[in-house]
N, C-alpha and C. Protein backbone atom coordinates (compact mmCIF):
# COMPACT_ATOMS: atom_id res chain seq x y z
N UNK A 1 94.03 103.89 108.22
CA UNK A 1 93.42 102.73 107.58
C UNK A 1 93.59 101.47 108.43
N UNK A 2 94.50 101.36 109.18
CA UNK A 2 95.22 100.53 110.30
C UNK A 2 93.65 100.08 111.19
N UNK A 3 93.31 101.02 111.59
CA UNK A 3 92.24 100.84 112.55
C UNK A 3 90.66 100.55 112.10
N UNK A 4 90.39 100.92 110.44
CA UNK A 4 89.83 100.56 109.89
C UNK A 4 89.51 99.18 109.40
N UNK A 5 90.70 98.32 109.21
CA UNK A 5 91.12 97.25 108.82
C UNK A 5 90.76 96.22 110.26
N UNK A 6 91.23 96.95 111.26
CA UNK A 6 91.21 95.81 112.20
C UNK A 6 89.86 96.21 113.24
N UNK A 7 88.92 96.92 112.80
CA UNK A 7 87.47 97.24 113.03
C UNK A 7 87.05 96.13 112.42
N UNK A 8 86.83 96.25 111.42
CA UNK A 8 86.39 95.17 110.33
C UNK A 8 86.68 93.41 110.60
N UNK A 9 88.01 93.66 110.27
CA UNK A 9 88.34 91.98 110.92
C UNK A 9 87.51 91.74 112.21
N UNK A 10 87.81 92.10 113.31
CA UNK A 10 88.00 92.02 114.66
C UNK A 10 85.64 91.50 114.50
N UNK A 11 85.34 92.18 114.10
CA UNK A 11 84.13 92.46 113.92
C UNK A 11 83.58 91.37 113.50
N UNK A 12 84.20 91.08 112.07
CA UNK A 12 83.98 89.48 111.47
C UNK A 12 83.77 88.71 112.49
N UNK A 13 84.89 88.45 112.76
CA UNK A 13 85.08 87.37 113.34
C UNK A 13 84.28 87.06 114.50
N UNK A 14 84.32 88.02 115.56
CA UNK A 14 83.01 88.33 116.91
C UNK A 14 81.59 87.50 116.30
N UNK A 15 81.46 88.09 115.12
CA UNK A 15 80.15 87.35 114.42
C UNK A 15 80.19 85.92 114.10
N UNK A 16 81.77 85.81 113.80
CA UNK A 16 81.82 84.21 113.74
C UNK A 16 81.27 84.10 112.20
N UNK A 17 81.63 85.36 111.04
CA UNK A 17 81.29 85.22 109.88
C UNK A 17 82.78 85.02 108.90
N UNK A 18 82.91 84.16 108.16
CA UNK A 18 84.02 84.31 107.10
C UNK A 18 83.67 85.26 106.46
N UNK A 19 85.01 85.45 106.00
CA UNK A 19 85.15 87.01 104.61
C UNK A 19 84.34 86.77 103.44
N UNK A 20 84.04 85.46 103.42
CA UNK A 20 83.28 84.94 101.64
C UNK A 20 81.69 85.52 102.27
N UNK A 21 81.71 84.91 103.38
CA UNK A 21 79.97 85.30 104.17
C UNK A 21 79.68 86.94 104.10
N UNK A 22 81.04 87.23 104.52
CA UNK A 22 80.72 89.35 104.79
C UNK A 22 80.27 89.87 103.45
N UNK A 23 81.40 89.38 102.60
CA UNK A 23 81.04 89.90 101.29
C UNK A 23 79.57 89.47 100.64
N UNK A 24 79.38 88.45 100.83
CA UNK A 24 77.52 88.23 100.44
C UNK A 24 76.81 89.24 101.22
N UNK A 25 76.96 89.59 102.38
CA UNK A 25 75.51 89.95 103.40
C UNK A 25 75.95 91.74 102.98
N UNK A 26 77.55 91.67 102.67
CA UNK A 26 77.26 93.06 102.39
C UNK A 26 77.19 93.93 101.22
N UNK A 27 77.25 92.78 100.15
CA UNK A 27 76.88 92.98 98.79
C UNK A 27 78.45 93.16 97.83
N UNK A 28 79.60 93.11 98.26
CA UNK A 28 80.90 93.52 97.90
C UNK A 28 81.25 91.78 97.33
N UNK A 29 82.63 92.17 96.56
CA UNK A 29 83.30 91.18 96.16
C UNK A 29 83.98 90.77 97.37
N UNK A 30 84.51 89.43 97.00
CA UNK A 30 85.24 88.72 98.52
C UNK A 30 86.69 89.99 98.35
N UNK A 31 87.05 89.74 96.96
CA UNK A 31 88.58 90.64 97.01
C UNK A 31 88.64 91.63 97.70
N UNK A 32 87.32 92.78 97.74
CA UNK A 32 87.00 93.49 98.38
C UNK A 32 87.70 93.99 100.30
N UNK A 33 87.23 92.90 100.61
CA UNK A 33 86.90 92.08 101.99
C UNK A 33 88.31 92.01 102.54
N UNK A 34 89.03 91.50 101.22
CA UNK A 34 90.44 91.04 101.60
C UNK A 34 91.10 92.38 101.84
N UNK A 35 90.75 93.16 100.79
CA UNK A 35 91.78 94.14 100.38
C UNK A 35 91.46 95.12 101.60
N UNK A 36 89.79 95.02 102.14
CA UNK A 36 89.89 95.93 103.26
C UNK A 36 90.65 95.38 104.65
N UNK A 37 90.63 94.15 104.56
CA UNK A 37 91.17 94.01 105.86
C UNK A 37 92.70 93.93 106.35
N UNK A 38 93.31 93.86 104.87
CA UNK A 38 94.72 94.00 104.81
C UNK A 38 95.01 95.59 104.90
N UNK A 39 94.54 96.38 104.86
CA UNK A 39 94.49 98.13 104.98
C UNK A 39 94.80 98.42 103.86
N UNK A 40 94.72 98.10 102.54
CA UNK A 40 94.30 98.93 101.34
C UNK A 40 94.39 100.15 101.31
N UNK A 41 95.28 100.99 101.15
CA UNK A 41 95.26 102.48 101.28
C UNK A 41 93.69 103.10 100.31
N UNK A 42 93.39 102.37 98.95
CA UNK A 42 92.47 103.07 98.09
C UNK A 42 91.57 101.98 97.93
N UNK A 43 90.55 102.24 98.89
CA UNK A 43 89.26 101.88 98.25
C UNK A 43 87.97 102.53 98.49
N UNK A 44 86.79 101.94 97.63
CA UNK A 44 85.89 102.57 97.28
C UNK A 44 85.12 103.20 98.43
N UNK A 45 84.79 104.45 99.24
CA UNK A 45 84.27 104.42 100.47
C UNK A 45 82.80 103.81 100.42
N UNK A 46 81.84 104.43 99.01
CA UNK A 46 80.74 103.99 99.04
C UNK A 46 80.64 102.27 99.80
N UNK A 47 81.66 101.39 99.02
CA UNK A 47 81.73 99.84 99.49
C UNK A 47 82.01 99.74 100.97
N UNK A 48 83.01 100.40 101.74
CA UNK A 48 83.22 100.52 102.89
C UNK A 48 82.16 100.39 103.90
N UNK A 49 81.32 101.67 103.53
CA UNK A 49 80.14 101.91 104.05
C UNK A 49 78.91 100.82 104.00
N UNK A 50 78.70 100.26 102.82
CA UNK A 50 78.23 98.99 103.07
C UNK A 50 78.68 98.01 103.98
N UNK A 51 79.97 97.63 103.59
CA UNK A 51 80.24 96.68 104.98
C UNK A 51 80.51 97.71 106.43
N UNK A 52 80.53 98.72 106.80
CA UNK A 52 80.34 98.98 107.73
C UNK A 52 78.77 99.41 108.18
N UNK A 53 78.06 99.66 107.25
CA UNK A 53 76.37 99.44 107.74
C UNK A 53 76.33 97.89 108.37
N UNK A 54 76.24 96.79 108.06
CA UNK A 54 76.09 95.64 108.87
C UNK A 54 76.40 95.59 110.34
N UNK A 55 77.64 96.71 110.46
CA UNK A 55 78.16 96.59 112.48
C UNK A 55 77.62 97.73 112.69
N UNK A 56 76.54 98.29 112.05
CA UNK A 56 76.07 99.93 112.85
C UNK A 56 76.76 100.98 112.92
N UNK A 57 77.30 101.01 111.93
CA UNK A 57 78.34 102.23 111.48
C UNK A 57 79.02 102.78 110.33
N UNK A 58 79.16 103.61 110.18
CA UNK A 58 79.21 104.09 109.19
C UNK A 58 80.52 105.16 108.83
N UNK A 59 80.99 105.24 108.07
CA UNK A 59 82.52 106.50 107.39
C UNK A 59 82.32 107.81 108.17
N UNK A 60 82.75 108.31 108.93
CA UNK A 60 82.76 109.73 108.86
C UNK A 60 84.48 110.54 109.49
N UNK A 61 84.02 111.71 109.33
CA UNK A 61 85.23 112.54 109.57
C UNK A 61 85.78 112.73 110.78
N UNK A 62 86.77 112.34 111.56
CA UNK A 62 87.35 112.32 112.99
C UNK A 62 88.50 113.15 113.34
N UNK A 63 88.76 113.53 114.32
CA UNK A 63 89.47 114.45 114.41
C UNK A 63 90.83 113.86 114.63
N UNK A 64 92.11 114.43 114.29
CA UNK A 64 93.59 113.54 113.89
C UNK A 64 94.15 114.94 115.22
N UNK A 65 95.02 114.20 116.06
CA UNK A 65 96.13 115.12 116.94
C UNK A 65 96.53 115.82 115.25
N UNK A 66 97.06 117.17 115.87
CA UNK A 66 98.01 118.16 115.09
C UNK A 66 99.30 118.22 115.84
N UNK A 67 100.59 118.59 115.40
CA UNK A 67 101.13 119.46 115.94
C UNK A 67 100.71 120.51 115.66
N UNK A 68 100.81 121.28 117.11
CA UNK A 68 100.65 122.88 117.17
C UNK A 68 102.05 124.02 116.73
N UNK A 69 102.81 123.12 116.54
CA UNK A 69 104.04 124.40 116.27
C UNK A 69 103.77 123.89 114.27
N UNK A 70 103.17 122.79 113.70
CA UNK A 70 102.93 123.34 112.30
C UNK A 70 101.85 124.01 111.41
């Protein structure tokens, strides 16, 4: 969620948009905004995905290192 959070911020800001601005253009509450950029362990992905449609991207499944001896 770490890297999710600071996608987002990092992103904002490049745009030179406040969090009150993201949340309008991307249809979410500001709390929203907050709660994603602080790394929120639980939130809504559908909302996610909205604010990540605006930077050209979108949720999907990535591959995590394993250990191999578990």
């Amino acid at each position: 969620m770490e890297k999710l959070s600071q996608f987002v911020k990092e992103r904002r800001k490049s745009l030179g948009l406040t969090q009150e601005e993201l949340s309008f253009k991307a249809g979410v509450g500001l709390r929203f905004i907050r709660d994603l950029e602080q790394g929120k362990e639980s939130l809504m992905t559908d909302k996610v995905d909205q604010v990540l449609t605006l930077f050209g991207h979108e949720l999907g499944p990535i591959p995590t290192e394993r250990n191999e001896s578990s």
